[in-house]
Structure formats: structure tokens, C-alpha cells
N, C-alpha and C. Protein backbone atom coordinates (compact mmCIF):
# COMPACT_ATOMS: atom_id res chain seq x y z
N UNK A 1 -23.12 23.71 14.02
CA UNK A 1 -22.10 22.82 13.49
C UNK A 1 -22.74 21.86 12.49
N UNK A 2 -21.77 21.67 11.19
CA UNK A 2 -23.02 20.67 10.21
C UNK A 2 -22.30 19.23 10.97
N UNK A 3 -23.08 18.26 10.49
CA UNK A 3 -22.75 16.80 10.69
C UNK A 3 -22.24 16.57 9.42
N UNK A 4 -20.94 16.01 9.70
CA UNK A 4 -19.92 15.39 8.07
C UNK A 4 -20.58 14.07 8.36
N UNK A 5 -20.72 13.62 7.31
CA UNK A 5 -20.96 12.18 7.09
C UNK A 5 -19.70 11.40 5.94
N UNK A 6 -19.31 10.82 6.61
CA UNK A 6 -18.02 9.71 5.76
C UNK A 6 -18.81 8.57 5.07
N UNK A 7 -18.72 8.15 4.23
CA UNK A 7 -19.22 7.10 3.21
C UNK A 7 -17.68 6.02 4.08
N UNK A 8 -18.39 4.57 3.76
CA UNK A 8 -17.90 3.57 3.77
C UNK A 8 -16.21 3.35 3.18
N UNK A 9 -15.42 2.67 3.77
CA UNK A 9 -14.55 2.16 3.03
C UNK A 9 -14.04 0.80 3.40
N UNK A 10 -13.05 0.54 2.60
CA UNK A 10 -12.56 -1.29 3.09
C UNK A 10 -11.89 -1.41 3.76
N UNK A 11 -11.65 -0.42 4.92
CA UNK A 11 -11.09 -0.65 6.28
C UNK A 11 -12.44 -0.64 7.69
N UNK A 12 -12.31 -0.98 8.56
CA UNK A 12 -12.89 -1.03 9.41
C UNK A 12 -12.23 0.49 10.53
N UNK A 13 -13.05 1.28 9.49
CA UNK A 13 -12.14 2.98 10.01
C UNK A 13 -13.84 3.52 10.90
N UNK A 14 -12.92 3.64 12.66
CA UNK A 14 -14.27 3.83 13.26
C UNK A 14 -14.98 5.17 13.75
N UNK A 15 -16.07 5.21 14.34
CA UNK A 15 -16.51 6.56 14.56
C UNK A 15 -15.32 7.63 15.50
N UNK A 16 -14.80 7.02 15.87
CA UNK A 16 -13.78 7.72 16.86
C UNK A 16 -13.23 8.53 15.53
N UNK A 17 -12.67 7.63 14.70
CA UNK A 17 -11.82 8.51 14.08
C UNK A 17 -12.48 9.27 12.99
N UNK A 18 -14.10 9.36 12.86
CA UNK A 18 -14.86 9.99 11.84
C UNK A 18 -15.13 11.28 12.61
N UNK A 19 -15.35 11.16 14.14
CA UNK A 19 -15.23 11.84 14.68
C UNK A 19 -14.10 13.01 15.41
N UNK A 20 -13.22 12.45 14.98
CA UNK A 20 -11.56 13.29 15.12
C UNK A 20 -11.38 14.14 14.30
N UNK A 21 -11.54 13.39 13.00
CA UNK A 21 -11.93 14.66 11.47
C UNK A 21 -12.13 15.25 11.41
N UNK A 22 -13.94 15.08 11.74
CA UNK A 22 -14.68 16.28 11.79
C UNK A 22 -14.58 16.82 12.61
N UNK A 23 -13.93 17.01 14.11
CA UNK A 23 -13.55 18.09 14.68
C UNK A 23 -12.85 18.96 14.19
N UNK A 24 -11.90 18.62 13.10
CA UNK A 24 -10.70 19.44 12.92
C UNK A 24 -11.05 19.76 11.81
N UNK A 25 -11.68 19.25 10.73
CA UNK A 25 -12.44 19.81 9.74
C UNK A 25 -13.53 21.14 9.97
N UNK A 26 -14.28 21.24 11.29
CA UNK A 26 -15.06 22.02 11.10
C UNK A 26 -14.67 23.03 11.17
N UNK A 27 -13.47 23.44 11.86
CA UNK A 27 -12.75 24.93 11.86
C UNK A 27 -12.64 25.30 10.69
N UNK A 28 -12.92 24.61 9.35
CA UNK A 28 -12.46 25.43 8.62
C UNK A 28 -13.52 25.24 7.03
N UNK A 29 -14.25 24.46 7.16
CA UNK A 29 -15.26 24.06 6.35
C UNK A 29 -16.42 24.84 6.78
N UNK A 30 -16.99 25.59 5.86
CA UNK A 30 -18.20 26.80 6.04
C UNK A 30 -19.65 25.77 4.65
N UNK A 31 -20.61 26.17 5.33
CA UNK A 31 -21.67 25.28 4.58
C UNK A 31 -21.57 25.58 3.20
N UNK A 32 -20.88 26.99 2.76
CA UNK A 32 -20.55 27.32 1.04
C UNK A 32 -19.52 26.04 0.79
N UNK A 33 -18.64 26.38 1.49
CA UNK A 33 -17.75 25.37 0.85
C UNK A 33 -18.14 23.89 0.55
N UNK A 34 -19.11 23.35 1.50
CA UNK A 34 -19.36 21.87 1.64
C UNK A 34 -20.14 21.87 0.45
N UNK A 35 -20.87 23.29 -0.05
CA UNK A 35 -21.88 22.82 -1.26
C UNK A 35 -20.84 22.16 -2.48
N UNK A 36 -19.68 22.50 -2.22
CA UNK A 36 -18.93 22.37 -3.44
C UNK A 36 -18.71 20.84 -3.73
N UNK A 37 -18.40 20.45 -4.76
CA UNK A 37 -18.16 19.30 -5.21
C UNK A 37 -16.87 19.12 -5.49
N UNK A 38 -16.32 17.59 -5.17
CA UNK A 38 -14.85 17.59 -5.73
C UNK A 38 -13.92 18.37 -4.80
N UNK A 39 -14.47 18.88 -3.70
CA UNK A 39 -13.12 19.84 -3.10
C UNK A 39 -12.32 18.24 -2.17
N UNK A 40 -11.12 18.43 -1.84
CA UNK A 40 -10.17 18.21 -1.40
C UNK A 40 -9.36 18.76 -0.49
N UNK A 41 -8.71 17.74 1.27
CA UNK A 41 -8.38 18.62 1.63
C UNK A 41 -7.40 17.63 2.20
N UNK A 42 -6.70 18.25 2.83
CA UNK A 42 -5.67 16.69 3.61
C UNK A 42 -5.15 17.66 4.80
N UNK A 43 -5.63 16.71 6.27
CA UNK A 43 -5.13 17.03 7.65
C UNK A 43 -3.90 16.94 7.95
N UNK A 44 -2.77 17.46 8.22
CA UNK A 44 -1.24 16.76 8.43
C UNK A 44 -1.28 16.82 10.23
N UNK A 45 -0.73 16.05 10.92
CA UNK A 45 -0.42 16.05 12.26
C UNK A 45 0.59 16.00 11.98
N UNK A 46 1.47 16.74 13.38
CA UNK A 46 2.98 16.73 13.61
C UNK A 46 2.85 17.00 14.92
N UNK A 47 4.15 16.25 15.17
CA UNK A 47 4.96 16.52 16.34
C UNK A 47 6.23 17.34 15.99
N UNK A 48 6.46 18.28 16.45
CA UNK A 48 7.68 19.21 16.34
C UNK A 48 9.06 18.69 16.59
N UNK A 49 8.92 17.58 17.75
CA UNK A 49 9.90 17.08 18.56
C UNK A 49 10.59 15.69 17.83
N UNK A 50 9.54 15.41 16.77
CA UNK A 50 10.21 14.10 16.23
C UNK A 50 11.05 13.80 15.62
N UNK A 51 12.07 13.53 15.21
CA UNK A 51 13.49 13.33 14.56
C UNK A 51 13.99 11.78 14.82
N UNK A 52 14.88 11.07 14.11
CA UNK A 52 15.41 10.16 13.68
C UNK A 52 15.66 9.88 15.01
N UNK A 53 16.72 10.87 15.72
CA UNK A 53 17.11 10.86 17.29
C UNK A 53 16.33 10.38 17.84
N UNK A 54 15.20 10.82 17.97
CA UNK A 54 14.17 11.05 19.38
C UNK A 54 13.23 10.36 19.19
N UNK A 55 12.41 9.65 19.92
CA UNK A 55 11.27 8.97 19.36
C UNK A 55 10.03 10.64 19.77
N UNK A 56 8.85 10.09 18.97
CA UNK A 56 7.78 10.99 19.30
C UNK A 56 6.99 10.35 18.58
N UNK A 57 5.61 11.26 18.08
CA UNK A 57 4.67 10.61 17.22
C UNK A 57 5.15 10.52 15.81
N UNK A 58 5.07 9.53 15.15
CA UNK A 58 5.20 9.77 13.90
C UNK A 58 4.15 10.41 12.80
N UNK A 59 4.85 11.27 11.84
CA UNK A 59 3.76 12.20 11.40
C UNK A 59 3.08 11.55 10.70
N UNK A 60 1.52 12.28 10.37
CA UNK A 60 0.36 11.50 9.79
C UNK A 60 0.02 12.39 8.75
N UNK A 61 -0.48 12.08 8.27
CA UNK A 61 -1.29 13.10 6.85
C UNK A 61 -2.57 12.11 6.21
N UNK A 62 -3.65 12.48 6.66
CA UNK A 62 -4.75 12.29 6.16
C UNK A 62 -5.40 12.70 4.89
N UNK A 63 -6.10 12.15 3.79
CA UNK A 63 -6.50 12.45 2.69
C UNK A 63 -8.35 12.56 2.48
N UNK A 64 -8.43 13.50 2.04
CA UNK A 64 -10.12 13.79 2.29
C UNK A 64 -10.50 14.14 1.22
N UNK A 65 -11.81 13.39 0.62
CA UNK A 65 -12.51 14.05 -0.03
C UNK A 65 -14.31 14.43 -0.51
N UNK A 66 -14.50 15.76 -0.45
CA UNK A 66 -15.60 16.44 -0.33
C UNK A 66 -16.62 16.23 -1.39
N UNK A 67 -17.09 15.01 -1.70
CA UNK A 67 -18.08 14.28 -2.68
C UNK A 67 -19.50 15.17 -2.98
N UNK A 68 -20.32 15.65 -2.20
CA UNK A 68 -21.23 16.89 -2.03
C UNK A 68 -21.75 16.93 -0.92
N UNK A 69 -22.30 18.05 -0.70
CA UNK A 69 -22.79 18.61 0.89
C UNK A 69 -21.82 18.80 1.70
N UNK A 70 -22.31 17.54 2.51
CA UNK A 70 -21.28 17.38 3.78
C UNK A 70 -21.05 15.42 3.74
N UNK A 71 -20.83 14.76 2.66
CA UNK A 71 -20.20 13.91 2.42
C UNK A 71 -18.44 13.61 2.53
N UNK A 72 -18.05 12.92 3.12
CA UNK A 72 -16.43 12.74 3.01
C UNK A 72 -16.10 11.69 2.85
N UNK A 73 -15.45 11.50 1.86
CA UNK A 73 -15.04 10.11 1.86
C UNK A 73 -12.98 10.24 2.42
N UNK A 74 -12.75 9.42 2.88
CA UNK A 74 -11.23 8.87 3.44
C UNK A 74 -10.47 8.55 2.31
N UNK A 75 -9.48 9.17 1.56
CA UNK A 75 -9.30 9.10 0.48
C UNK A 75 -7.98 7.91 0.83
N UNK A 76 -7.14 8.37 2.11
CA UNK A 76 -5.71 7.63 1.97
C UNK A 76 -5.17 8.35 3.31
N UNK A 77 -4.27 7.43 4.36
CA UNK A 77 -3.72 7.69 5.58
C UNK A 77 -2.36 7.37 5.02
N UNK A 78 -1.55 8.26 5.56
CA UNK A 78 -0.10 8.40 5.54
C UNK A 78 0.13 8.17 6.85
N UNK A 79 1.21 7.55 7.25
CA UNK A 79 2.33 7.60 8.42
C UNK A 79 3.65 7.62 8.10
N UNK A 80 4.44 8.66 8.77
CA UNK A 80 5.58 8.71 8.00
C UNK A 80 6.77 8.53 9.26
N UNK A 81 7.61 7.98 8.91
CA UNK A 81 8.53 7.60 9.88
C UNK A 81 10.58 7.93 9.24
N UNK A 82 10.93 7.94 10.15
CA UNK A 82 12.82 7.55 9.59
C UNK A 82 13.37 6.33 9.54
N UNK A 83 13.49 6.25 7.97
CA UNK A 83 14.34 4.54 7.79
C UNK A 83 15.64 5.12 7.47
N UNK A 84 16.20 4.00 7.59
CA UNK A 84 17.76 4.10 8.03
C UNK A 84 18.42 3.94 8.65
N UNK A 85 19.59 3.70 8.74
CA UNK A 85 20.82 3.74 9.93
C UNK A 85 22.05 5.25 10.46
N UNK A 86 22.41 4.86 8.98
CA UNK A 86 23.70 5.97 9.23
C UNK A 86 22.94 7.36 8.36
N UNK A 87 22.28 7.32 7.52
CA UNK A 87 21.44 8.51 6.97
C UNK A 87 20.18 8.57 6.78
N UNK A 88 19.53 8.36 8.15
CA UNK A 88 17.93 8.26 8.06
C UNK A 88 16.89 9.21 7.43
N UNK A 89 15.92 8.46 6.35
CA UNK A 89 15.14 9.86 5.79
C UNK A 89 13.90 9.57 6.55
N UNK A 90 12.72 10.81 6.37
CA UNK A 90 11.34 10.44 6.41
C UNK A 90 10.54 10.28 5.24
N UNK A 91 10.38 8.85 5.54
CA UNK A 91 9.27 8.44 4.34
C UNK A 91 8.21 7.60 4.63
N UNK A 92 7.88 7.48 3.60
CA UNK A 92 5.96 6.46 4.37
C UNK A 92 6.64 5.17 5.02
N UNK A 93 5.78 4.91 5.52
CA UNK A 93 6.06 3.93 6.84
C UNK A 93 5.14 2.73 6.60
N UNK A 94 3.58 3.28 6.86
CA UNK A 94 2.43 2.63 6.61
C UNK A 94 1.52 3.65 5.84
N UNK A 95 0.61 3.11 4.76
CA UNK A 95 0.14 3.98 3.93
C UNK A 95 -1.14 2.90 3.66
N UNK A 96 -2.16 3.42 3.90
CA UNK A 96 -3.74 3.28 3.38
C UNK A 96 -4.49 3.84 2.34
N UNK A 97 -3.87 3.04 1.13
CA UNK A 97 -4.89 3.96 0.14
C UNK A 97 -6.62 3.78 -0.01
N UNK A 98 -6.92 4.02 0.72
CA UNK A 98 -8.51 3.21 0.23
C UNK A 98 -8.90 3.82 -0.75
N UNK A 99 -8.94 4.57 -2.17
CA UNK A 99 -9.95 4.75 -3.56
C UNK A 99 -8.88 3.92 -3.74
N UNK A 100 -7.99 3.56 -4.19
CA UNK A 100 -7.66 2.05 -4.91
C UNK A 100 -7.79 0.48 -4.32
N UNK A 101 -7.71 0.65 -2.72
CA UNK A 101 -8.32 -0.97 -2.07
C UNK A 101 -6.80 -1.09 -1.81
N UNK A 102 -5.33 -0.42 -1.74
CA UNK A 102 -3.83 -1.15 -1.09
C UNK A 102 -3.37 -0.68 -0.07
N UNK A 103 -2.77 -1.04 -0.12
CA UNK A 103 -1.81 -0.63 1.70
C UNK A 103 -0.44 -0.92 1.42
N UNK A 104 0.18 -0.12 2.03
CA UNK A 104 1.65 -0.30 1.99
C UNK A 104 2.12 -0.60 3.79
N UNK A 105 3.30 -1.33 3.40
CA UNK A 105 4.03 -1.45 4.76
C UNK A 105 5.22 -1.37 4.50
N UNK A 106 6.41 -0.74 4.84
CA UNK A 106 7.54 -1.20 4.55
C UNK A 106 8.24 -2.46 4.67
N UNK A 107 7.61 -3.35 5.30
CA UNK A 107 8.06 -4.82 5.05
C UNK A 107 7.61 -5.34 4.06
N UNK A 108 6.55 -5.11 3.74
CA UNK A 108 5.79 -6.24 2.41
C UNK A 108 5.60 -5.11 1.20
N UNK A 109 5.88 -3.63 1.18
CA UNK A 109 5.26 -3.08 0.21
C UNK A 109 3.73 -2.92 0.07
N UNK A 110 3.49 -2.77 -1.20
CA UNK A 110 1.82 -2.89 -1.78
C UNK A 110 1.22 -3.65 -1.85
N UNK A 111 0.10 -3.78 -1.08
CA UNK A 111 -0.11 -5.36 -1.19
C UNK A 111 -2.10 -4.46 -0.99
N UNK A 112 -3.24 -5.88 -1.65
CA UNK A 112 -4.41 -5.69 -1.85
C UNK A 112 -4.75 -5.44 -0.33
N UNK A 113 -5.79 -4.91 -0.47
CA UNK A 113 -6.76 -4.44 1.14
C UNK A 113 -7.90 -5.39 0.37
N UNK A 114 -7.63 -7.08 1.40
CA UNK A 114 -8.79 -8.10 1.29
C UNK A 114 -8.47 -9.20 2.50
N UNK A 115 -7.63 -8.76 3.49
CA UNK A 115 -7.38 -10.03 4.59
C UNK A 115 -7.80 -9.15 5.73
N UNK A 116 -7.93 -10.03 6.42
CA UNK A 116 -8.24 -9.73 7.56
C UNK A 116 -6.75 -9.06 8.59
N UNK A 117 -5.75 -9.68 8.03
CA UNK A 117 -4.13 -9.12 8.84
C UNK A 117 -4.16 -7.56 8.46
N UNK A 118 -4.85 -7.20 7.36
CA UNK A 118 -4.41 -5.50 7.36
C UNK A 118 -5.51 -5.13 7.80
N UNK A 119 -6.88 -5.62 8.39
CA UNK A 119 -7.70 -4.77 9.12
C UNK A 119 -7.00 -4.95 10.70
N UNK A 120 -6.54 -6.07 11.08
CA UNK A 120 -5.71 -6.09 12.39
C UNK A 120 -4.48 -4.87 12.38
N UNK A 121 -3.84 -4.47 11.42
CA UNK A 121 -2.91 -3.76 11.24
C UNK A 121 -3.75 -2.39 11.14
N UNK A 122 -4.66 -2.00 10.34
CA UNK A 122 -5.40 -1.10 10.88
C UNK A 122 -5.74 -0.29 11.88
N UNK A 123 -6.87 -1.43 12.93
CA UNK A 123 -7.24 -1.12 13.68
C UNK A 123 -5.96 -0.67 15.03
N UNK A 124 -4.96 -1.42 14.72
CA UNK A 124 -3.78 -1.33 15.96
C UNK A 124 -3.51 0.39 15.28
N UNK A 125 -3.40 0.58 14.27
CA UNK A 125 -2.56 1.90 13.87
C UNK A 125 -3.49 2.83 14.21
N UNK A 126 -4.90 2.57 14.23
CA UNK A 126 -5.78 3.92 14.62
C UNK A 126 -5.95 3.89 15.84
N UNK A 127 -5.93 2.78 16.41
CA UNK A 127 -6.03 2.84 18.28
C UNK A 127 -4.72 3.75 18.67
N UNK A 128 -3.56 3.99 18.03
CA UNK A 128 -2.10 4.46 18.86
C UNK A 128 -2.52 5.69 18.10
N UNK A 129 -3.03 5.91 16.99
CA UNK A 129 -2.71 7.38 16.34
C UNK A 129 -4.12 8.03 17.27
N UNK A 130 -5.29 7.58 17.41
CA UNK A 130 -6.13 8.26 18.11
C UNK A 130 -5.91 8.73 19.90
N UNK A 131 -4.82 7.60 20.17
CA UNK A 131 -4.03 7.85 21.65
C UNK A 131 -3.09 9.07 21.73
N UNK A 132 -2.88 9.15 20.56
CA UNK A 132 -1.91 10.35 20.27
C UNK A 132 -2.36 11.50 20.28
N UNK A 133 -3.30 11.64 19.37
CA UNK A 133 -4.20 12.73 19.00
C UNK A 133 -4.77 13.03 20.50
N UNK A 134 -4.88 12.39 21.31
CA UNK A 134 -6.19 12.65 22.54
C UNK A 134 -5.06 13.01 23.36
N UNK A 135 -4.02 12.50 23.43
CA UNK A 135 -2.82 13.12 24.44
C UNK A 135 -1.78 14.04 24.61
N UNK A 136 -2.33 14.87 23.04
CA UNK A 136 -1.48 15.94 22.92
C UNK A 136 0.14 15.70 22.22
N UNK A 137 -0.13 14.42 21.45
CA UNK A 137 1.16 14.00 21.12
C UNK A 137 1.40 15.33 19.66
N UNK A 138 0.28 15.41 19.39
CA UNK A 138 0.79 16.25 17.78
C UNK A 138 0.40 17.75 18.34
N UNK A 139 1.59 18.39 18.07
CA UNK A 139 1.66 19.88 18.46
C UNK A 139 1.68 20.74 17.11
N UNK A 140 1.27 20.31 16.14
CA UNK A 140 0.97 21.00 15.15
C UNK A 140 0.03 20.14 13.75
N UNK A 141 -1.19 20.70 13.69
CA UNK A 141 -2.28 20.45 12.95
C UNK A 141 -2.62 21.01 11.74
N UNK A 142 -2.64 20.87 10.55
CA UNK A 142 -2.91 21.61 9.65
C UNK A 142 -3.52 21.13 8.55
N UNK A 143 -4.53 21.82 8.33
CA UNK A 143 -5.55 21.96 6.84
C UNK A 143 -5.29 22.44 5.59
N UNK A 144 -4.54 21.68 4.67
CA UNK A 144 -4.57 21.90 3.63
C UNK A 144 -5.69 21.77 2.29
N UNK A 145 -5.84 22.81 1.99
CA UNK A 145 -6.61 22.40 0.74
C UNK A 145 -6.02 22.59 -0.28
């Protein structure tokens, strides 16, 4: 198995979840591919069961990218949820861009990644999404490149 190594970003994003990645990354990353530069790939979690109706996990989509070797940098976390009342859609919810430094929330919008309230908002969103992930909340995983 190679060791991915994640480069830094301006979240306080921890080994747990560098380590979640690269589990699910290695199924499908071969040492040719890691030689490559510039590749790109994005993880989606789902829950099958989730709908406007029902609570479940809300879906995630992770953004990755393959800098050289076995470098990764965290390009951007999606969470996607149903807003609405009488015609609920799914759309981003909470969104982490780290290569630009913003974050979205649907209460405040876009706002800079430089306070300490969105590393608190952070860290709460990777503690429940990594609870999820470990409990079988997402019944469908997938690797896009």
C-alpha cells in the first residue's frame, strides 16, 4: 500500500480524515497513476435513503488533488442538503473551498477562511461526517476521476 501524503491547508483537517481518504483512495490509485501530475479525483458519499422526507446523512463530495507521487492536496468539501419548504432542492449546504481560503454556509454565504468560528464549524462538520463514515451511514461511495 503507498502512503498518500496531504500537504497542509487553512483548515485544521485531521489525520482521521487524511486517513479516511486514503483508504478509499487506495482502491483505486495504482503507483502509475500517482506518478502522474495534475490528476484529479473527487470521493462522493451517499446515503441512498436520504430525501427531503427523511432525515439521513447528508451527501458529501470531496475534492482531490494529485500534485506528484503520492502528494494530495484537499482541494474543496461539499455537503449537500434540502432547502426549502413546499419544493425542497439539494444544494450545498456547507462548502470548504480551501485553493481559494472561503467557505460557504447557507446563512452567511462566502465568507474568508481566517477566524477561528469556521475552524469551530469545521472541526464539528468532520467529527459528524467521520461518525458517519465509521457507522455505515453512507451506503454508496464513489471515485470519480
Amino acid at each position: 500500500m503507498t502512503k498518500l501524503n496531504f500537504t497542509s491547508t487553512s483548515l485544521p483537517v485531521s489525520k482521521q480524515i487524511h486517513e479516511l481518504l486514503s483508504e478509499h483512495c487506495q482502491t483505486v490509485l495504482t503507483l502509475d497513476s500517482l506518478k502522474t501530475t495534475g490528476q484529479r479525483l473527487t470521493i462522493c458519499f451517499r446515503d441512498k435513503s436520504y430525501s427531503a422526507e427523511s432525515s439521513g446523512c447528508h451527501p458529501v463530495e470531496i475534492g482531490l488533488n494529485i500534485t506528484n507521487e503520492a502528494n494530495i492536496t484537499i482541494s474543496y468539501i461539499t455537503d449537500f442538503a434540502y432547502v426549502g419548504n413546499h419544493y425542497p432542492e439539494l444544494k450545498r449546504h456547507i462548502d470548504f473551498d480551501l485553493r481559494h481560503k472561503i467557505y460557504f454556509t447557507v446563512e452567511l454565504g462566502w465568507q474568508r477562511i481566517q477566524s477561528s468560528e469556521v475552524n469551530d464549524l469545521y472541526r464539528n462538520w468532520e467529527q459528524n461526517f467521520i461518525s458517519h463514515v465509521q457507522s455505515g451511514g453512507y451506503n454508496e461511495i464513489a471515485i470519480i476521476f
